[in-house]
Protein backbone atom coordinates (compact mmCIF):
# COMPACT_ATOMS: atom_id res chain seq x y z
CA UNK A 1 0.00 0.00 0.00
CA UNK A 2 1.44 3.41 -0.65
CA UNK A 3 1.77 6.02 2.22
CA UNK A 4 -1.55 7.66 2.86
CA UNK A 5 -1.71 11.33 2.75
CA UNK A 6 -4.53 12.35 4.86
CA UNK A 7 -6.24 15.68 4.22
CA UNK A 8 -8.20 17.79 6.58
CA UNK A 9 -10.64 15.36 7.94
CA UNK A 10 -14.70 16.53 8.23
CA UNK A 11 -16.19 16.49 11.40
CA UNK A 12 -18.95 13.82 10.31
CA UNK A 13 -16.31 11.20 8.75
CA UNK A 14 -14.56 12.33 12.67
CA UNK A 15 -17.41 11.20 14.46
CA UNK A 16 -17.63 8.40 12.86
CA UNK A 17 -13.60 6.88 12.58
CA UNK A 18 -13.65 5.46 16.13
CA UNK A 19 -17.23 3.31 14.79
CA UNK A 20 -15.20 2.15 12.05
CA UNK A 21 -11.99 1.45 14.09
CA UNK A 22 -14.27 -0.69 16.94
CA UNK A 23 -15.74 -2.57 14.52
CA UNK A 24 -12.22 -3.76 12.71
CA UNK A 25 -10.69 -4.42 15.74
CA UNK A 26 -13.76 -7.23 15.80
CA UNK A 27 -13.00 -7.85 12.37
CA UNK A 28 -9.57 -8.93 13.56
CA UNK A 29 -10.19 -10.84 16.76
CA UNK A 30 -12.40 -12.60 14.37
CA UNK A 31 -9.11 -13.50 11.82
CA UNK A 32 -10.98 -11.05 8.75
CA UNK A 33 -8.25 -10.24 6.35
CA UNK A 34 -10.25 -8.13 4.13
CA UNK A 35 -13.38 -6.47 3.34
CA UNK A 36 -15.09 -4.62 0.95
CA UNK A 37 -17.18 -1.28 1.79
CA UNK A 38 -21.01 -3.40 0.91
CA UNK A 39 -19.84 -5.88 3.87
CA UNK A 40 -18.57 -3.05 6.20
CA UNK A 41 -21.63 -1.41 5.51
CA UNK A 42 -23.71 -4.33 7.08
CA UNK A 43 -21.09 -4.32 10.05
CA UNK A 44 -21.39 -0.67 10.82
CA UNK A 45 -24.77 0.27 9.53
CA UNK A 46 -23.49 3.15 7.45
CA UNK A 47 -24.01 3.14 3.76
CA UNK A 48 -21.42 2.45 1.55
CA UNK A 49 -21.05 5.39 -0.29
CA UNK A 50 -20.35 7.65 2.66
CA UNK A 51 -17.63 4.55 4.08
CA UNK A 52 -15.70 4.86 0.68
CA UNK A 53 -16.60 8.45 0.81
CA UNK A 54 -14.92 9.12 4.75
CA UNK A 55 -11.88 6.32 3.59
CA UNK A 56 -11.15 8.38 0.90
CA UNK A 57 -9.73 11.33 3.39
CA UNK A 58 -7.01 8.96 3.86
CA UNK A 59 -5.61 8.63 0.39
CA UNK A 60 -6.13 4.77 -1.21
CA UNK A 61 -6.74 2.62 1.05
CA UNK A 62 -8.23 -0.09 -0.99
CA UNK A 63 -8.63 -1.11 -4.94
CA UNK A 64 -11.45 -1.88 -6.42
CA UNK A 65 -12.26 -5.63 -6.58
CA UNK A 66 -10.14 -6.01 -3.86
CA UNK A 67 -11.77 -4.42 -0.92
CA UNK A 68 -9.48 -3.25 2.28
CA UNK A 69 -7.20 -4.75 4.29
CA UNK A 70 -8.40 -4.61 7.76
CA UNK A 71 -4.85 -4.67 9.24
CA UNK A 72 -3.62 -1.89 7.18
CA UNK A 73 -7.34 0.33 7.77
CA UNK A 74 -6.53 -0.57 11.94
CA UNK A 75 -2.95 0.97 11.24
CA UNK A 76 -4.03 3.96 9.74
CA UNK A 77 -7.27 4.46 11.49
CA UNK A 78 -4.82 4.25 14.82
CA UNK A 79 -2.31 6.51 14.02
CA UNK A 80 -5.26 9.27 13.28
CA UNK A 81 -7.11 8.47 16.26
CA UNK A 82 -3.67 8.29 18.58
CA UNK A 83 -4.89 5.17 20.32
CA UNK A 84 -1.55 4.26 20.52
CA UNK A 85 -1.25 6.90 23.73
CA UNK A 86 -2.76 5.99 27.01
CA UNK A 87 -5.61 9.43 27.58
CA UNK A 88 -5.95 9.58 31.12
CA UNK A 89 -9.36 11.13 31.87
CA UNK A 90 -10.97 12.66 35.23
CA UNK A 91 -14.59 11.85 35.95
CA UNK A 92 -16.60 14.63 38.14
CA UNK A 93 -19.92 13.28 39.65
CA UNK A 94 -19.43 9.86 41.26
CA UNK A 95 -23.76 9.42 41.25
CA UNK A 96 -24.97 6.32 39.94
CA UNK A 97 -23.95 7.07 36.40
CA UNK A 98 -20.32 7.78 37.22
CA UNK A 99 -20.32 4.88 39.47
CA UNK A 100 -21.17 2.63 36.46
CA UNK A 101 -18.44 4.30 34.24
CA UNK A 102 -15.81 3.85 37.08
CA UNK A 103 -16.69 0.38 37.34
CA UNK A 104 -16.95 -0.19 33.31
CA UNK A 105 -13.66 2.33 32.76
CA UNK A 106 -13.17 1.44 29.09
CA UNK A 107 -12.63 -2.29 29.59
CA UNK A 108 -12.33 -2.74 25.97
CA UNK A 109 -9.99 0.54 25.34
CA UNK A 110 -7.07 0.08 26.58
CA UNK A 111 -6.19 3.57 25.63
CA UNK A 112 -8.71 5.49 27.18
CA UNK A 113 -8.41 4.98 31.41
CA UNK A 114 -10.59 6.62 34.26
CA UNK A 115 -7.59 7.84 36.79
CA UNK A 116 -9.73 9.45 39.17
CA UNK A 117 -12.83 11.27 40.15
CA UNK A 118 -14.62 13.94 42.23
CA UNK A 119 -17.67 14.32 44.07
CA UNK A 120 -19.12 17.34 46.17
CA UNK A 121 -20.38 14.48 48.59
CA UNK A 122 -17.58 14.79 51.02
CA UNK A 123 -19.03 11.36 52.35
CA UNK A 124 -17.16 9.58 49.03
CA UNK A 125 -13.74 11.22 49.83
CA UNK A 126 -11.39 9.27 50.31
CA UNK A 127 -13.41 6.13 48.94
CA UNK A 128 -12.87 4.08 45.47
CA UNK A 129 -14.78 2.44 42.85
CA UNK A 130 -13.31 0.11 40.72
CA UNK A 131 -9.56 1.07 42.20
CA UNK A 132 -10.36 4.37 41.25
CA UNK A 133 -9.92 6.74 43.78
CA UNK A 134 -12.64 9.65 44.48
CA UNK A 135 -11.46 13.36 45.70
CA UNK A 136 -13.35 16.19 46.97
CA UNK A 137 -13.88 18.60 44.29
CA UNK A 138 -11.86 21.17 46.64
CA UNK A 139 -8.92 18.40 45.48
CA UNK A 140 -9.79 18.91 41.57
CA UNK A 141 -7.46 21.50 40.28
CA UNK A 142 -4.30 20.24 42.14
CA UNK A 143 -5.01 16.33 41.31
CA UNK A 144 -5.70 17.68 37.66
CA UNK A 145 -2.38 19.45 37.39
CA UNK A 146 -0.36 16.67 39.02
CA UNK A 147 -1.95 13.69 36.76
CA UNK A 148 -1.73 15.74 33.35
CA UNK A 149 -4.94 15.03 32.98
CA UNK A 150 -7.00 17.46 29.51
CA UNK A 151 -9.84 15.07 28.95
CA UNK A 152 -12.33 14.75 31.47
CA UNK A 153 -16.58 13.03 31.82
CA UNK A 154 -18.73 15.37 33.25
CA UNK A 155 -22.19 13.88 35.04
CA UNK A 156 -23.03 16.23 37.22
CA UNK A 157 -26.95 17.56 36.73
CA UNK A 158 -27.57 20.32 34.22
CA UNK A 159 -27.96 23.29 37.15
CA UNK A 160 -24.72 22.46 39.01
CA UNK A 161 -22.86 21.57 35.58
CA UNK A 162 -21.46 24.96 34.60
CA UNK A 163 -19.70 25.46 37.85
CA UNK A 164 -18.13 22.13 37.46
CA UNK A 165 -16.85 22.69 33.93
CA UNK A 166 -15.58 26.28 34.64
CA UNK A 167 -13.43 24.45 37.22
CA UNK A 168 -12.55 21.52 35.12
CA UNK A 169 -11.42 24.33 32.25
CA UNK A 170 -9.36 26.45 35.16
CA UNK A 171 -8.00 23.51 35.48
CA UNK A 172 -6.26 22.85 32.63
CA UNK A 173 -9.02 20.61 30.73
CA UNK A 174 -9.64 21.56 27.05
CA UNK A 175 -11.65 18.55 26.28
CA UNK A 176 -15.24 17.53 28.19
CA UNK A 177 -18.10 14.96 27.17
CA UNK A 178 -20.74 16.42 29.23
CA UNK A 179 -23.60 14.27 30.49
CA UNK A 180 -25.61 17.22 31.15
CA UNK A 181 -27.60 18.35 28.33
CA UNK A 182 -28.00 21.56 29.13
CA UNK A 183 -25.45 23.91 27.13
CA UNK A 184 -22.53 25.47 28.93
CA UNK A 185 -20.57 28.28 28.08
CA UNK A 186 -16.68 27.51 27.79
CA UNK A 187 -14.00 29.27 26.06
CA UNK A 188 -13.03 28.34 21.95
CA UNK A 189 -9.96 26.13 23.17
CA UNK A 190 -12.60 24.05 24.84
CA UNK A 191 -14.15 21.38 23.41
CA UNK A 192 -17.39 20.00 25.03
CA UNK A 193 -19.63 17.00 23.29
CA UNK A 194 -22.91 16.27 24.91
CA UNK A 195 -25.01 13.21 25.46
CA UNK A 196 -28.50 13.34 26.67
CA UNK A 197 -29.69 10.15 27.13
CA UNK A 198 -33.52 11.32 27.45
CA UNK A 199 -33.55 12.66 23.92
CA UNK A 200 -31.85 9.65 22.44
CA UNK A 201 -34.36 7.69 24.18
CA UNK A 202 -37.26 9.52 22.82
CA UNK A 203 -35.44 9.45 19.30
CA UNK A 204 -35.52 5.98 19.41
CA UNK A 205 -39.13 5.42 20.51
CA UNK A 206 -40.48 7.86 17.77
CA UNK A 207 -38.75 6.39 14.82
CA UNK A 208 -39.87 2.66 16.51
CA UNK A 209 -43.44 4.02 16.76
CA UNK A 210 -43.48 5.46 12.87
CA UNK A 211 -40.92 3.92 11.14
């Protein structure tokens, strides 16, 4: 294969390059030497077109007739998403959500890794889940700064979850999936993705209901 010159990558085919890298890695465990976008497609539930379409970003990856390699799509699909680099996140709001994500921590990533996590419930000082030890959030900036920690999973509620990123960005954090999905204000070095579980949920039970 010839060295892949990868252009400025859109923020859909972004979004959508750790689906694609998940789902080779299974490839692999499974012993899948190659594939061809129809089969992906299947895998992945994305059509075709807009597979060949993001993959294209990255220079040739495949020939037609052929399909891809699924080692050589893992290699470059790696080296773009850095998962070769242990990211060492912080978790704030150790309620039952962020109890679950301690205890699940990325099992199947071995580059992503929950190092700690804070609570305003001065009760769970002190305590761990999973190994993973829980601060007060008076402890935040100064376990932040010693860990090197820029990623960080926010679940505190919506009304407390502005203070709690505006200390997690003093801190030295420029990238936050917020649980919360209520917007927050942060500055343009910040990067914050939500998830709002409620309006996925509904999502799903209107297209289930008229689809």
């Amino acid at each position: 294969m010839e060295e892949t010159q990868v252009k400025k990558i859109p923020n859909a085919t972004a979004k959508r390059l750790p689906l694609y890298y998940r789902n080779l890695k299974f490839l692999e465990e499974l012993g899948t030497c190659r594939i061809n976008s129809s089969e992906f497609s299947k895998l992945v539930q994305v059509p075709s077109a807009t597979i060949r379409k993001d993959f294209s970003h990255f220079g040739e990856l495949g020939r037609s007739g052929y399909g891809y390699e699924v080692s050589y799509l893992i290699s470059v699909f790696s080296q773009t998403l850095n998962v070769k680099e242990v990211t060492k996140l912080a978790l704030v709001g150790a309620g039952n959500l962020g109890k679950a994500l301690l205890k699940n921590n990325f099992r199947r990533n071995d580059d992503l890794v929950i190092t700690c996590a804070f609570d305003n419930n001065e009760t769970l000082s002190g305590t761990t889940v999973g190994e993973i030890p829980i601060y007060s959030m008076k402890e935040l900036t100064q376990q932040i700064k010693k860990r090197k920690i820029g990623t960080a999973i926010s679940t505190v509620p919506s009304k407390y979850s502005q203070n709690a990123i505006d200390l997690l960005v003093n801190s030295g954090v420029t990238a936050i999936l917020n649980f919360a999905p209520g917007r927050v204000k942060v500055p343009k070095h910040v990067h914050v993705h939500y998830i709002d579980l409620t309006t996925e949920l509904q999502t799903l039970v209107y297209f289930n209901e008229n689809m």
